[in-house]
N, C-alpha and C. Protein backbone atom coordinates (compact mmCIF):
# COMPACT_ATOMS: atom_id res chain seq x y z
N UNK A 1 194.33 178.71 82.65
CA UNK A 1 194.12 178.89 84.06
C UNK A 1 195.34 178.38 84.80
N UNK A 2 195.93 179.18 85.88
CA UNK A 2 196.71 178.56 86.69
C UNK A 2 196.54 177.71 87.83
N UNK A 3 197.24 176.68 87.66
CA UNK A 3 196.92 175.52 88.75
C UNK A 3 197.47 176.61 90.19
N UNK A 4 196.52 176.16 90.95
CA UNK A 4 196.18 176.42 92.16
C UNK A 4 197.42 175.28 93.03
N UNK A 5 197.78 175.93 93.98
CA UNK A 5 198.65 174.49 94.87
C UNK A 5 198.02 175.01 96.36
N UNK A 6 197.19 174.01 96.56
CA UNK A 6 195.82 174.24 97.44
C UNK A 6 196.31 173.66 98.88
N UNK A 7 197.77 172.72 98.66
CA UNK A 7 198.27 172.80 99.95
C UNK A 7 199.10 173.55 100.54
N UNK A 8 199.07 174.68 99.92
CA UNK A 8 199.82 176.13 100.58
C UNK A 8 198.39 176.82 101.13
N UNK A 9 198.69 176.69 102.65
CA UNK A 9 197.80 177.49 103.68
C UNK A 9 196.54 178.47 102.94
N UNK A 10 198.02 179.68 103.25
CA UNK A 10 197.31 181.03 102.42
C UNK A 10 196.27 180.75 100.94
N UNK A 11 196.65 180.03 100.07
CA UNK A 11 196.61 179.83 98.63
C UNK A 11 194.61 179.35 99.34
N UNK A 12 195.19 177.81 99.75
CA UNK A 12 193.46 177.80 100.40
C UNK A 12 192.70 178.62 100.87
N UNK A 13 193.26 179.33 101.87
CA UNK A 13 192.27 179.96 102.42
C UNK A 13 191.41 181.08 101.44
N UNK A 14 192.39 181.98 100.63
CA UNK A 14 192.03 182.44 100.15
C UNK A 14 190.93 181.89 98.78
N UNK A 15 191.40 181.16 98.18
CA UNK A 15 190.51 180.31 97.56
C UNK A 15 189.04 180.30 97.85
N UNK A 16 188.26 179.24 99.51
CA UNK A 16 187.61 179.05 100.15
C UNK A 16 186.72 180.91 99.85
N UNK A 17 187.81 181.49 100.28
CA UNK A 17 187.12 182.80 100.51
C UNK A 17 186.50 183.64 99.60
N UNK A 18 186.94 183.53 98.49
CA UNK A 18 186.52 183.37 97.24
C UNK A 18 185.59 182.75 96.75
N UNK A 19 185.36 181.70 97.11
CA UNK A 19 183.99 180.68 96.61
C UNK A 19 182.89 181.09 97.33
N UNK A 20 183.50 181.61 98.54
CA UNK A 20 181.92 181.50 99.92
C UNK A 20 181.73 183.19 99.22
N UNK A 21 182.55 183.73 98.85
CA UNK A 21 182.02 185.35 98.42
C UNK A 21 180.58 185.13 97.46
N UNK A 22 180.93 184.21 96.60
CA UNK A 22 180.28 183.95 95.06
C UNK A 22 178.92 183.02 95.41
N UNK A 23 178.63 182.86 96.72
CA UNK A 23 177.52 182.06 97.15
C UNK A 23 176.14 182.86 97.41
N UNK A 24 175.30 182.50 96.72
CA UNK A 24 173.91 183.57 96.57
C UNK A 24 173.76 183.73 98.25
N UNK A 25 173.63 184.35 99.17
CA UNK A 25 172.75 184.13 100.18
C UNK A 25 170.98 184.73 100.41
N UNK A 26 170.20 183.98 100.83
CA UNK A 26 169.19 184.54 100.20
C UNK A 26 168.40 184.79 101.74
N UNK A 27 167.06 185.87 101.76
CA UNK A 27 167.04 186.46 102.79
C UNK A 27 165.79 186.12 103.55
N UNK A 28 165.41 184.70 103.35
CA UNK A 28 165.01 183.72 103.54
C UNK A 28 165.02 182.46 103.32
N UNK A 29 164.63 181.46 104.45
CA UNK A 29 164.79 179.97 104.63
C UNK A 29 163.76 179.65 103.06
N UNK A 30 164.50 179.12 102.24
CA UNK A 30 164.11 178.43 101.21
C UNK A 30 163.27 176.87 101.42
N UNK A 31 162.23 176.60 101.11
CA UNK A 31 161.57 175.20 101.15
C UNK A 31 161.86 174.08 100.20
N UNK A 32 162.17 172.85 100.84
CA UNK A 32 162.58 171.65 100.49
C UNK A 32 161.35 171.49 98.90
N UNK A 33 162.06 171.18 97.78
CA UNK A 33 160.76 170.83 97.00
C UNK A 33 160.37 169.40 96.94
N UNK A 34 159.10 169.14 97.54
CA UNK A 34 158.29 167.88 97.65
C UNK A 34 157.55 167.53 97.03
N UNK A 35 156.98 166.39 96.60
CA UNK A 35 155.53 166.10 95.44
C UNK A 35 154.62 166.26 96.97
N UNK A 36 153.63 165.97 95.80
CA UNK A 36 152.04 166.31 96.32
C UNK A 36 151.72 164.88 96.38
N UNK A 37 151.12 164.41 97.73
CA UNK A 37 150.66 163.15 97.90
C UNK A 37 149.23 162.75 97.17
N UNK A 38 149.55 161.38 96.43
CA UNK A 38 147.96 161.56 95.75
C UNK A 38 146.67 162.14 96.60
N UNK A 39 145.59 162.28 95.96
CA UNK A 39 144.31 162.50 97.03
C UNK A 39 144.20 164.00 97.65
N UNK A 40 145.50 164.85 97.15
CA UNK A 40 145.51 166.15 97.80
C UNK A 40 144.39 166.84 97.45
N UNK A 41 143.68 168.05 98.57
CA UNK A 41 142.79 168.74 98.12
C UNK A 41 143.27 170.00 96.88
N UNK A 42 142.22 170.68 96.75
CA UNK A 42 142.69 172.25 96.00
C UNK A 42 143.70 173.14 97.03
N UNK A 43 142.88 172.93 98.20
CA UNK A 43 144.03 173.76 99.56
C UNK A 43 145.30 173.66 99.49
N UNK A 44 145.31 172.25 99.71
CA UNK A 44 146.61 172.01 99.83
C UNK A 44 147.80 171.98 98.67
N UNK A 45 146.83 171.85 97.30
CA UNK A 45 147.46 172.27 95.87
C UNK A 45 148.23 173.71 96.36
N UNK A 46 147.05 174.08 96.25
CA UNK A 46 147.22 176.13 96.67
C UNK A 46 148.39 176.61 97.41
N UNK A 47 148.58 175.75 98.43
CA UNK A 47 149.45 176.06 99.72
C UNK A 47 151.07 175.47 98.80
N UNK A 48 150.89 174.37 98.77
CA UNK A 48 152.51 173.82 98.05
C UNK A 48 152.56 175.06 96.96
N UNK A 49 151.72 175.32 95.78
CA UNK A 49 152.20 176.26 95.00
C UNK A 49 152.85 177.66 94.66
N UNK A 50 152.17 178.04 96.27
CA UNK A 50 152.58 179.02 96.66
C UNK A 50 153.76 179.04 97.73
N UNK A 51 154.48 178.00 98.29
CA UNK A 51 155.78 178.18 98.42
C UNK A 51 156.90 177.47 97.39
N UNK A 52 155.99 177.16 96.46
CA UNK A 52 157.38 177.02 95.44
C UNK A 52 157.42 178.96 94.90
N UNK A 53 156.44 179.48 94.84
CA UNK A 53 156.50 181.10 94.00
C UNK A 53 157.24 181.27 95.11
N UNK A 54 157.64 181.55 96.65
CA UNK A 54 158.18 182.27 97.57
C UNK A 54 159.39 181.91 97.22
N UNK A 55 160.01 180.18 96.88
CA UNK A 55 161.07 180.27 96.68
C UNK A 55 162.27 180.53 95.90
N UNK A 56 161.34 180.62 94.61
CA UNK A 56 161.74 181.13 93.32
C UNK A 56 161.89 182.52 93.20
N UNK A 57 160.89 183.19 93.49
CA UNK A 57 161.24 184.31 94.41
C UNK A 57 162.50 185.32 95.43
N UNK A 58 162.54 184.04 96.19
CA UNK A 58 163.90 184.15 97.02
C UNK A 58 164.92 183.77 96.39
N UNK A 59 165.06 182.88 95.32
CA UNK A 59 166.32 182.67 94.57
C UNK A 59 166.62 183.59 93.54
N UNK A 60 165.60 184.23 93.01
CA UNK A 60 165.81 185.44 92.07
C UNK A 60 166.25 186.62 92.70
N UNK A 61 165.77 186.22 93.87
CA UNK A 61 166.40 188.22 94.68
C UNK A 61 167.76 188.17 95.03
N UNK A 62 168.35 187.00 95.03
CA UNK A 62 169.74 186.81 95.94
C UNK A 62 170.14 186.55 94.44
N UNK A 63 169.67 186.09 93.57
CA UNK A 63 170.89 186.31 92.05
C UNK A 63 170.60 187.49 91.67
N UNK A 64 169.65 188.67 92.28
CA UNK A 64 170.05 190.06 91.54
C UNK A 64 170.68 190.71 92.20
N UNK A 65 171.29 190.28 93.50
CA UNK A 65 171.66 191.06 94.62
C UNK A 65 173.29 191.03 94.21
N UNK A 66 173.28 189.42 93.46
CA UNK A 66 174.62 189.12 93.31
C UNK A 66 175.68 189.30 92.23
């Protein structure tokens, strides 16, 4: 691999531009993953489980996109 000399302007920028190309973007706001506070009901099981599937989801569509 050739060393990069990243304090030549151009050399960065282009670089940068390059990395942000290669960045999944996905076509929704993804959810923070949190535990489940002891004492949770089934509901609220239900509800967390189903935005971890949305976000897994959303991370699989933006790595097939990519």
């Amino acid at each position: 691999m050739i060393p990069l000399d990243l304090s030549d302007d151009t050399v960065l920028r282009r670089t940068l531009e390059e990395l942000e190309a290669g960045i999944p973007v996905l076509s929704d706001s993804a959810r923070p993953l949190t535990t489940l506070p002891s004492g949770s009901d089934l509901a609220h099981i239900e509800l967390k489980v189903n935005e971890l599937v949305v976000t897994i989801n959303l991370l699989i569509d933006s790595l097939n996109r990519g």
